[in-house]
N, C-alpha and C. Protein backbone atom coordinates (compact mmCIF):
# COMPACT_ATOMS: atom_id res chain seq x y z
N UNK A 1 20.66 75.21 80.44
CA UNK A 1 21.00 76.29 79.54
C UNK A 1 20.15 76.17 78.29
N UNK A 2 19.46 77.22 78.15
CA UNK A 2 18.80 77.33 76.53
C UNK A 2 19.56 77.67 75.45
N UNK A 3 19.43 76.97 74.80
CA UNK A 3 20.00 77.83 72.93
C UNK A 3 19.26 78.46 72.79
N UNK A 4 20.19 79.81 72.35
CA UNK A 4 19.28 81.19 72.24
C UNK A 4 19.61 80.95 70.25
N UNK A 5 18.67 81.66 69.46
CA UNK A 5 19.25 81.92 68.10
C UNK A 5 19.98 83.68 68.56
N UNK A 6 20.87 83.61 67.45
CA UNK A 6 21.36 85.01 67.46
C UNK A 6 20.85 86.00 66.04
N UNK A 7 20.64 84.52 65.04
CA UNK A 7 20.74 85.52 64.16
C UNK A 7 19.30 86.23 63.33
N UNK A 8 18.93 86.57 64.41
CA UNK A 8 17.92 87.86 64.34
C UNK A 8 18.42 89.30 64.53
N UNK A 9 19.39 88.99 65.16
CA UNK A 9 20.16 90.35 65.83
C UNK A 9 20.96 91.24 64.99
N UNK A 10 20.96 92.59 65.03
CA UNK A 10 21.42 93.54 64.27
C UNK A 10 23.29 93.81 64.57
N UNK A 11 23.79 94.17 63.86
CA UNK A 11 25.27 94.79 64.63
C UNK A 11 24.98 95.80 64.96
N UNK A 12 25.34 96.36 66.20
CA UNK A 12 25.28 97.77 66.92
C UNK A 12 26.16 98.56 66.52
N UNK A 13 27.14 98.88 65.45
CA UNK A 13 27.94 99.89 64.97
C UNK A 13 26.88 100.85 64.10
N UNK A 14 27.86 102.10 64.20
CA UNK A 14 26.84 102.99 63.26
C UNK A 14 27.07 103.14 61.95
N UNK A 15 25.79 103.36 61.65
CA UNK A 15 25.42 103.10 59.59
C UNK A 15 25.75 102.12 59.27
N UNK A 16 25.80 100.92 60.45
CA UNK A 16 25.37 99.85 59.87
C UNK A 16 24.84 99.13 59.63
N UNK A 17 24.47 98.83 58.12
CA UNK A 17 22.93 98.31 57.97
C UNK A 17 22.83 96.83 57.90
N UNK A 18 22.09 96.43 58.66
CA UNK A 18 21.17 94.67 59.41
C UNK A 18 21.15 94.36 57.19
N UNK A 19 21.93 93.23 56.93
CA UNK A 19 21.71 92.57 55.87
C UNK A 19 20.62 91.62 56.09
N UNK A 20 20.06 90.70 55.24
CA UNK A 20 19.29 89.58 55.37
C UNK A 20 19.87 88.36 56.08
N UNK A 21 19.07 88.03 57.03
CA UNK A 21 19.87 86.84 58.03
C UNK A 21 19.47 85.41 56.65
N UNK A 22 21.29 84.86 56.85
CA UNK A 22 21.09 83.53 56.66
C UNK A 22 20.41 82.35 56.97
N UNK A 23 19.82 81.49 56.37
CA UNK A 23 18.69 80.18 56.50
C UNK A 23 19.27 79.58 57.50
N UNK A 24 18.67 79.31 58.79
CA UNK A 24 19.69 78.72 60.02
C UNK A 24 19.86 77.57 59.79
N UNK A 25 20.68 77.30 59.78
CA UNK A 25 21.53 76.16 60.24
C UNK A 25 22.77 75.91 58.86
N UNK A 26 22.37 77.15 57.69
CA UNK A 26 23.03 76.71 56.24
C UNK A 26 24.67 76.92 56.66
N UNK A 27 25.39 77.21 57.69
CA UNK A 27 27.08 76.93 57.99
C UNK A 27 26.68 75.90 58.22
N UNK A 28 26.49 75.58 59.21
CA UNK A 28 26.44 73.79 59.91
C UNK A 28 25.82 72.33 58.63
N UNK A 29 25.10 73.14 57.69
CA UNK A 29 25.06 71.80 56.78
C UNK A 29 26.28 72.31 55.29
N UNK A 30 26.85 73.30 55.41
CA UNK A 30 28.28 73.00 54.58
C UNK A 30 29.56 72.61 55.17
N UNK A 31 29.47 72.94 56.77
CA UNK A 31 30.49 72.16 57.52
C UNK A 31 30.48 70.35 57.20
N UNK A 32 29.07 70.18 57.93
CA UNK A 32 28.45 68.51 57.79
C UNK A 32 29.15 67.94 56.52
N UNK A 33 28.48 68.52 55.18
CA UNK A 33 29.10 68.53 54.12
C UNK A 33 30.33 68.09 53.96
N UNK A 34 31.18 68.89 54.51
CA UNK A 34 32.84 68.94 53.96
C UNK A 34 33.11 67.80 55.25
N UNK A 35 32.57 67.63 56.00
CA UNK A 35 33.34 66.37 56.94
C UNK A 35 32.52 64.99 56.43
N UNK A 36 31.74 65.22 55.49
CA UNK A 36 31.04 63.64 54.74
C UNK A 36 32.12 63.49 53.73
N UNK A 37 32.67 64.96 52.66
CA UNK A 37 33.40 64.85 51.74
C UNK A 37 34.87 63.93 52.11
N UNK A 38 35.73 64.49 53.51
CA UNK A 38 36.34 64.04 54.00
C UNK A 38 36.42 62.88 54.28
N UNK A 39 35.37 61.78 54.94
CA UNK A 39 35.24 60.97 55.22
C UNK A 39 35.12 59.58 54.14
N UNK A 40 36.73 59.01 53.87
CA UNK A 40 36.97 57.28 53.67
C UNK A 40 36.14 56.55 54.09
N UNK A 41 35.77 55.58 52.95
CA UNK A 41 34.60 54.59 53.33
C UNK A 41 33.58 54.20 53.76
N UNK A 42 32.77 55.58 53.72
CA UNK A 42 31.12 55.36 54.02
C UNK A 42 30.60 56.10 52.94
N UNK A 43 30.51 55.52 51.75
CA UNK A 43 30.11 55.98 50.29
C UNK A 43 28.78 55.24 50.22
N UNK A 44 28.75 53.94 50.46
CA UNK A 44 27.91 53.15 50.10
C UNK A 44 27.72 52.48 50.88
N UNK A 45 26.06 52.07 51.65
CA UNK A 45 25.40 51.23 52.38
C UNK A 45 25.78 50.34 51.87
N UNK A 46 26.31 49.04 52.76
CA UNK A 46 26.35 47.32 52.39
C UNK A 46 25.60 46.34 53.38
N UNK A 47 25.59 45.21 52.76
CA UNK A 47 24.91 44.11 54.06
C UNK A 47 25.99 43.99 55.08
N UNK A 48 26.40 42.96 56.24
CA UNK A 48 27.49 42.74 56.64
C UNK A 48 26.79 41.26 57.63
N UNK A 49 26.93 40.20 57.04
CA UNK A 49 26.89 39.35 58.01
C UNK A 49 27.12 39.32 59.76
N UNK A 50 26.36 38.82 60.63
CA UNK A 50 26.82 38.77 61.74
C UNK A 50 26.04 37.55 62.52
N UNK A 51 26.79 37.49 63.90
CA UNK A 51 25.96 36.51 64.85
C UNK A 51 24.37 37.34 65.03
N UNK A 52 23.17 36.76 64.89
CA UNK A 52 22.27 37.89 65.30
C UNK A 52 22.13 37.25 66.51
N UNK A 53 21.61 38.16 67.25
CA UNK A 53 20.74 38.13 69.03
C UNK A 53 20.18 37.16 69.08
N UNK A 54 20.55 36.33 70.43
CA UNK A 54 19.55 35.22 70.84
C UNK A 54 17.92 35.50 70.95
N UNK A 55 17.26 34.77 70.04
CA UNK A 55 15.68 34.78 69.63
C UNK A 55 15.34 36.27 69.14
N UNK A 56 16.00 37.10 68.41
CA UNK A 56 15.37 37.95 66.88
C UNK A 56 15.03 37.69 65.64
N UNK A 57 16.00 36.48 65.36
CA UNK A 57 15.35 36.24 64.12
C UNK A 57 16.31 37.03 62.93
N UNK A 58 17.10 38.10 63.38
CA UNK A 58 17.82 39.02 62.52
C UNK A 58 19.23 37.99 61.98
N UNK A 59 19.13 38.15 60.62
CA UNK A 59 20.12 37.29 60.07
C UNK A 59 21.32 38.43 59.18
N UNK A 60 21.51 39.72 59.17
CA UNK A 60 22.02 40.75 59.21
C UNK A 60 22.20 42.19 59.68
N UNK A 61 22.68 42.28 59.34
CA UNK A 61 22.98 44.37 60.19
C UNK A 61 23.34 44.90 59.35
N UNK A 62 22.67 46.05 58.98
CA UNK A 62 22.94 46.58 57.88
C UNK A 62 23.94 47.65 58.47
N UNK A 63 24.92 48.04 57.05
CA UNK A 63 26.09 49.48 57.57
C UNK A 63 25.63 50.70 56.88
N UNK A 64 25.48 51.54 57.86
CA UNK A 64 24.83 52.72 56.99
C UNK A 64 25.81 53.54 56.29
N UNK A 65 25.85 54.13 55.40
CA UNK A 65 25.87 55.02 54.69
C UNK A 65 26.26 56.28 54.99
N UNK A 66 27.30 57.03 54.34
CA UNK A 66 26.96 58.81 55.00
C UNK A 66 25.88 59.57 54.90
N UNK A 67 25.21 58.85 53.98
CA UNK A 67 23.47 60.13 53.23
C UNK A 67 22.57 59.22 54.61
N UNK A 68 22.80 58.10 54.87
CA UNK A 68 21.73 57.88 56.08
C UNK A 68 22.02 58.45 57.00
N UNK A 69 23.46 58.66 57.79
CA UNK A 69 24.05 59.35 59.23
C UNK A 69 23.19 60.55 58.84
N UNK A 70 23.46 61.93 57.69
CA UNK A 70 23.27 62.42 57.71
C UNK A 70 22.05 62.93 57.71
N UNK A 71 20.89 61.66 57.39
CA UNK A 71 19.51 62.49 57.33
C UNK A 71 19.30 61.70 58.82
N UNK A 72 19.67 61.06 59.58
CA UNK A 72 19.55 60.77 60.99
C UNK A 72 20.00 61.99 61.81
N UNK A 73 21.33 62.61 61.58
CA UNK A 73 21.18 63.56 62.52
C UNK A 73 20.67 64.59 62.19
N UNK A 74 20.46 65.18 60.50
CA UNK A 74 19.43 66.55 60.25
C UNK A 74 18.39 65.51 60.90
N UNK A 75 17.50 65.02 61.19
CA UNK A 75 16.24 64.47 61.60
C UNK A 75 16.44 64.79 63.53
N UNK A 76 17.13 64.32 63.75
CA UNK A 76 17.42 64.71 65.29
C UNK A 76 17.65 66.25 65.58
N UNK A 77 18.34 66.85 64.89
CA UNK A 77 18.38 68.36 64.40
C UNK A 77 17.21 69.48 64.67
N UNK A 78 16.66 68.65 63.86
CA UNK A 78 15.35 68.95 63.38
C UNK A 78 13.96 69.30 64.76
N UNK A 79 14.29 67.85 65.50
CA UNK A 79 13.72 68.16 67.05
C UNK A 79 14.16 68.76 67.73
N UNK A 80 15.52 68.18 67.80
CA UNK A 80 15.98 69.28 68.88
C UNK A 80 15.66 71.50 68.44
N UNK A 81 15.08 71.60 67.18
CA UNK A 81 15.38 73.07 67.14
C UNK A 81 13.19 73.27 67.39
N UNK A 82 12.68 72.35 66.71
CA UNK A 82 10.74 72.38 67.41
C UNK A 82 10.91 72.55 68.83
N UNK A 83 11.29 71.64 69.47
CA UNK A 83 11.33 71.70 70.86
C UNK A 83 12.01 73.23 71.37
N UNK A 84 13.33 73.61 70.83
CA UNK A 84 13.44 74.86 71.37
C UNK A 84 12.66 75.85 71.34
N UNK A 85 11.91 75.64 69.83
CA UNK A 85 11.23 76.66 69.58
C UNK A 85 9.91 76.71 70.43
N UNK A 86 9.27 75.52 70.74
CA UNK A 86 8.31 75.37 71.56
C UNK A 86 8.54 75.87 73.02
N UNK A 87 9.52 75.74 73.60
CA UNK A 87 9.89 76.41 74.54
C UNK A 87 9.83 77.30 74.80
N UNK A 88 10.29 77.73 73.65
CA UNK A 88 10.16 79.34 74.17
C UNK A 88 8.98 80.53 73.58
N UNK A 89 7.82 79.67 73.17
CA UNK A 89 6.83 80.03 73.34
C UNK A 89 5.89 79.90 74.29
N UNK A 90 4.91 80.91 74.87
CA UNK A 90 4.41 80.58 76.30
C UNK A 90 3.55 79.23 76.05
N UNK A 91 2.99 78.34 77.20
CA UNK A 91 2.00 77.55 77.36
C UNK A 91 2.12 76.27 76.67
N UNK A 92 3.35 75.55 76.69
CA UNK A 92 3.31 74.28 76.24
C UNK A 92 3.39 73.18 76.98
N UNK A 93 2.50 72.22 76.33
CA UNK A 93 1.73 70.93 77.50
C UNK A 93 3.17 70.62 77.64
N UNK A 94 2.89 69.86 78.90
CA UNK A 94 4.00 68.86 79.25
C UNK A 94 3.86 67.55 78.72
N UNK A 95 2.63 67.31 78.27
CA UNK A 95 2.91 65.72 77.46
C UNK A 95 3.58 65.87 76.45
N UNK A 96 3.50 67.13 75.58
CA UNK A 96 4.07 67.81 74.74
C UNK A 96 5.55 67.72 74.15
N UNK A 97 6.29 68.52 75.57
CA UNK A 97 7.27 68.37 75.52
C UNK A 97 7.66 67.12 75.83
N UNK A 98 7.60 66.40 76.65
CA UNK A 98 7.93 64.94 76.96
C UNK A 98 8.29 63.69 76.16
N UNK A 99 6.74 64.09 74.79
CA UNK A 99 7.10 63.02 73.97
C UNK A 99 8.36 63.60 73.13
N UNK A 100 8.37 65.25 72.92
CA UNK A 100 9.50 65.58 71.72
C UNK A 100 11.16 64.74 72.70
N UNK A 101 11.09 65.57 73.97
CA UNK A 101 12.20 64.53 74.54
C UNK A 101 12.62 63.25 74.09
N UNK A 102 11.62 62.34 74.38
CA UNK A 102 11.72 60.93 74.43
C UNK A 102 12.10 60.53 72.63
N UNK A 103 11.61 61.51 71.56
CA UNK A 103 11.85 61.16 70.20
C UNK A 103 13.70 61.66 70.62
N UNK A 104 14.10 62.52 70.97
CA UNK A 104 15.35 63.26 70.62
C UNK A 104 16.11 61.93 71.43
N UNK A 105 15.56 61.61 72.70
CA UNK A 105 16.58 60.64 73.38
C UNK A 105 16.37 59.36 72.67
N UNK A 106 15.52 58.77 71.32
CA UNK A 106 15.42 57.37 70.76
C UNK A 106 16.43 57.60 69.59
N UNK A 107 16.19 59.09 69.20
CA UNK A 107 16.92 59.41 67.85
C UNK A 107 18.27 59.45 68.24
N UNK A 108 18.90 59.82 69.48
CA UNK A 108 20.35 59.55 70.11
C UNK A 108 20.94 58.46 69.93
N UNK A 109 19.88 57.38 70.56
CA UNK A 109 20.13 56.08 71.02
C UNK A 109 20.32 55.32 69.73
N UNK A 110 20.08 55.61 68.93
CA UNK A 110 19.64 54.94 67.37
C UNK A 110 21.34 55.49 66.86
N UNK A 111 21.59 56.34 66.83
CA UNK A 111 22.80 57.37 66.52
C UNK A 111 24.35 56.76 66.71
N UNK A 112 24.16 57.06 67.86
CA UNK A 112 25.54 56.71 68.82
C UNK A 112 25.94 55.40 68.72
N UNK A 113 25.39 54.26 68.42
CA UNK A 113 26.29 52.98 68.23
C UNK A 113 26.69 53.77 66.38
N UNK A 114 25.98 54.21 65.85
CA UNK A 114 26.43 54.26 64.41
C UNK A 114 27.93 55.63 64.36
N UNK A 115 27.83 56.13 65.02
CA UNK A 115 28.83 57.00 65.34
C UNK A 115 30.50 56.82 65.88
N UNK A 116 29.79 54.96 66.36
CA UNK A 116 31.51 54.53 67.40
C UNK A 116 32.02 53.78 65.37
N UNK A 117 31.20 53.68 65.10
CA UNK A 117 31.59 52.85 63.92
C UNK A 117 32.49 53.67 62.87
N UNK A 118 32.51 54.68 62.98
CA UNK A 118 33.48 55.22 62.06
C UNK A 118 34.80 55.66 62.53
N UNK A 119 35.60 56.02 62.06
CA UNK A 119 37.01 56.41 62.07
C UNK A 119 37.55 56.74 62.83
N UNK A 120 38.22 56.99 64.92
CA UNK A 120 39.15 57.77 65.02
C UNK A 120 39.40 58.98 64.75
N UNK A 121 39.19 60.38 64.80
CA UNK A 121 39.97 61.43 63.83
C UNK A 121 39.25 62.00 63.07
N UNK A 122 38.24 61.40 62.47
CA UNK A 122 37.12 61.47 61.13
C UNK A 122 36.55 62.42 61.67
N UNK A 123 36.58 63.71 60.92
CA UNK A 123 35.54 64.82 60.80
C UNK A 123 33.93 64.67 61.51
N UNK A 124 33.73 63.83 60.56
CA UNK A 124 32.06 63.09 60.77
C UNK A 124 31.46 62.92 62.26
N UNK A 125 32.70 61.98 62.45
CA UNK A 125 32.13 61.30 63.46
C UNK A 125 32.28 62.34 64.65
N UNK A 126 33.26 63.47 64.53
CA UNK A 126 33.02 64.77 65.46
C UNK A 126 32.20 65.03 66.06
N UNK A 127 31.71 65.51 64.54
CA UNK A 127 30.71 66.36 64.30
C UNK A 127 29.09 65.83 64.86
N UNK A 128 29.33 64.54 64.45
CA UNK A 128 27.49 63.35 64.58
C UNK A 128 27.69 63.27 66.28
N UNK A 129 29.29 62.88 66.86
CA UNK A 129 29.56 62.70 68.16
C UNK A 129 29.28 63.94 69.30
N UNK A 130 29.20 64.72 68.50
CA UNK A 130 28.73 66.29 69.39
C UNK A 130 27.15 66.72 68.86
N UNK A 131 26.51 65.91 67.98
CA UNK A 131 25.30 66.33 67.99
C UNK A 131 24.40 64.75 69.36
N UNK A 132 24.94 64.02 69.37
CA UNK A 132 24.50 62.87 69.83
C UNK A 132 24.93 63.73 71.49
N UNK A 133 25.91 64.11 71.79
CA UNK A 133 26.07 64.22 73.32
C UNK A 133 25.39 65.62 73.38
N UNK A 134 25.03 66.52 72.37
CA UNK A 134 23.94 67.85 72.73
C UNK A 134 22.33 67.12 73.49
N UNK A 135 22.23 66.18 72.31
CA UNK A 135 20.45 65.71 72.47
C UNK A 135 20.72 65.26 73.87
N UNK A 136 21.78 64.59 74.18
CA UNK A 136 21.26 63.62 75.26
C UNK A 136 21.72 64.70 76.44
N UNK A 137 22.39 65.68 76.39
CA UNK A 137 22.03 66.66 77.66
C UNK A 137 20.93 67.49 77.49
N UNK A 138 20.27 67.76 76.35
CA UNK A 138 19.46 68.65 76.30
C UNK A 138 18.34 67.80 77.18
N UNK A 139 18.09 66.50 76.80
CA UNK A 139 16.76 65.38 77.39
C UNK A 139 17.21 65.08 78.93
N UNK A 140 18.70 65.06 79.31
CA UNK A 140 18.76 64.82 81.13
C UNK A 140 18.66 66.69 81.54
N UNK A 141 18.73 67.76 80.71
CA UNK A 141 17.93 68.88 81.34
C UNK A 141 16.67 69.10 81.32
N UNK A 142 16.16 68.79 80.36
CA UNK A 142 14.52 68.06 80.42
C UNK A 142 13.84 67.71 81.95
N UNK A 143 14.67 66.22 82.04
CA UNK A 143 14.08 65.83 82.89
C UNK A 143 14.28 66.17 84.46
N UNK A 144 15.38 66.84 84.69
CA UNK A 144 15.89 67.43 85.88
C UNK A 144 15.02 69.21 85.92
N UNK A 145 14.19 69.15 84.94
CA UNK A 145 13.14 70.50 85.13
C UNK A 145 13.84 71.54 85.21
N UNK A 146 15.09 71.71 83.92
CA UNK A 146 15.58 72.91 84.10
C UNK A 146 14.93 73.53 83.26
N UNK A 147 14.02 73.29 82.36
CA UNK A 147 12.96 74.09 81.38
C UNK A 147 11.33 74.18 82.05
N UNK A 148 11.41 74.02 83.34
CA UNK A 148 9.64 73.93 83.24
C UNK A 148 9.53 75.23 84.40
């Protein structure tokens, strides 16, 4: 299934006149917004001690932040809407598309452990939890050639 945009589109009633379409995506970053506002205890990035991985070398893990979730998933966002748009313009390489895939499925993968980490219930984590399971069906329709 493609995401179509809609809001190019006119209302079909009569004398009624097509206003100026809104900056896409500006509901979805005052929604984002009000479920960061919502969201207890991710104000501030901290260190957090841990066991690190046998032979990394990593002697912490850092906890992100709501301003990091959030420029992680506008950044994943962000591909996932090039790639549509590339799509649906004629004649695009397949190495092309492939690598934008493979960024949207690293930017997932990067995501989704940071996503189990918050709250139960939490707005946020909804919201980040339904942008993380979009990318990663959009990249297994990818690869099952429902776009080529």
């Amino acid at each position: 299934m493609k995401i179509q945009r809609t809001d190019h589109r006119h209302p079909l009633g009569p004398g009624a006149k097509p206003g100026a379409p809104e900056a896409a995506g500006s509901r979805f970053r005052d929604f984002l917004r009000e479920a960061v506002a919502e969201t207890p205890g991710l104000s501030k990035p901290g260190i957090v001690g841990s066991i690190p991985p046998a032979g990394t070398g990593l002697a912490h893990v850092r906890v992100t932040g709501r301003d990091e979730l959030l420029s992680r998933a506008d950044a994943l966002l962000g591909i996932l809407e090039s790639l549509q748009n590339a799509l649906s313009g004629p004649g695009l390489p397949l190495q092309d598309a492939y690598a934008s895939v493979r960024a949207i499925e690293d930017r997932a993968e990067e995501l989704a452990p940071l996503v189990d980490r918050l709250p139960e219930g939490d707005a946020l984590r909804d919201c980040l939890n339904r942008i993380v399971i979009t990318a990663t069906v959009e990249a297994i329709k990818f690869r099952r050639g429902d776009f080529l």
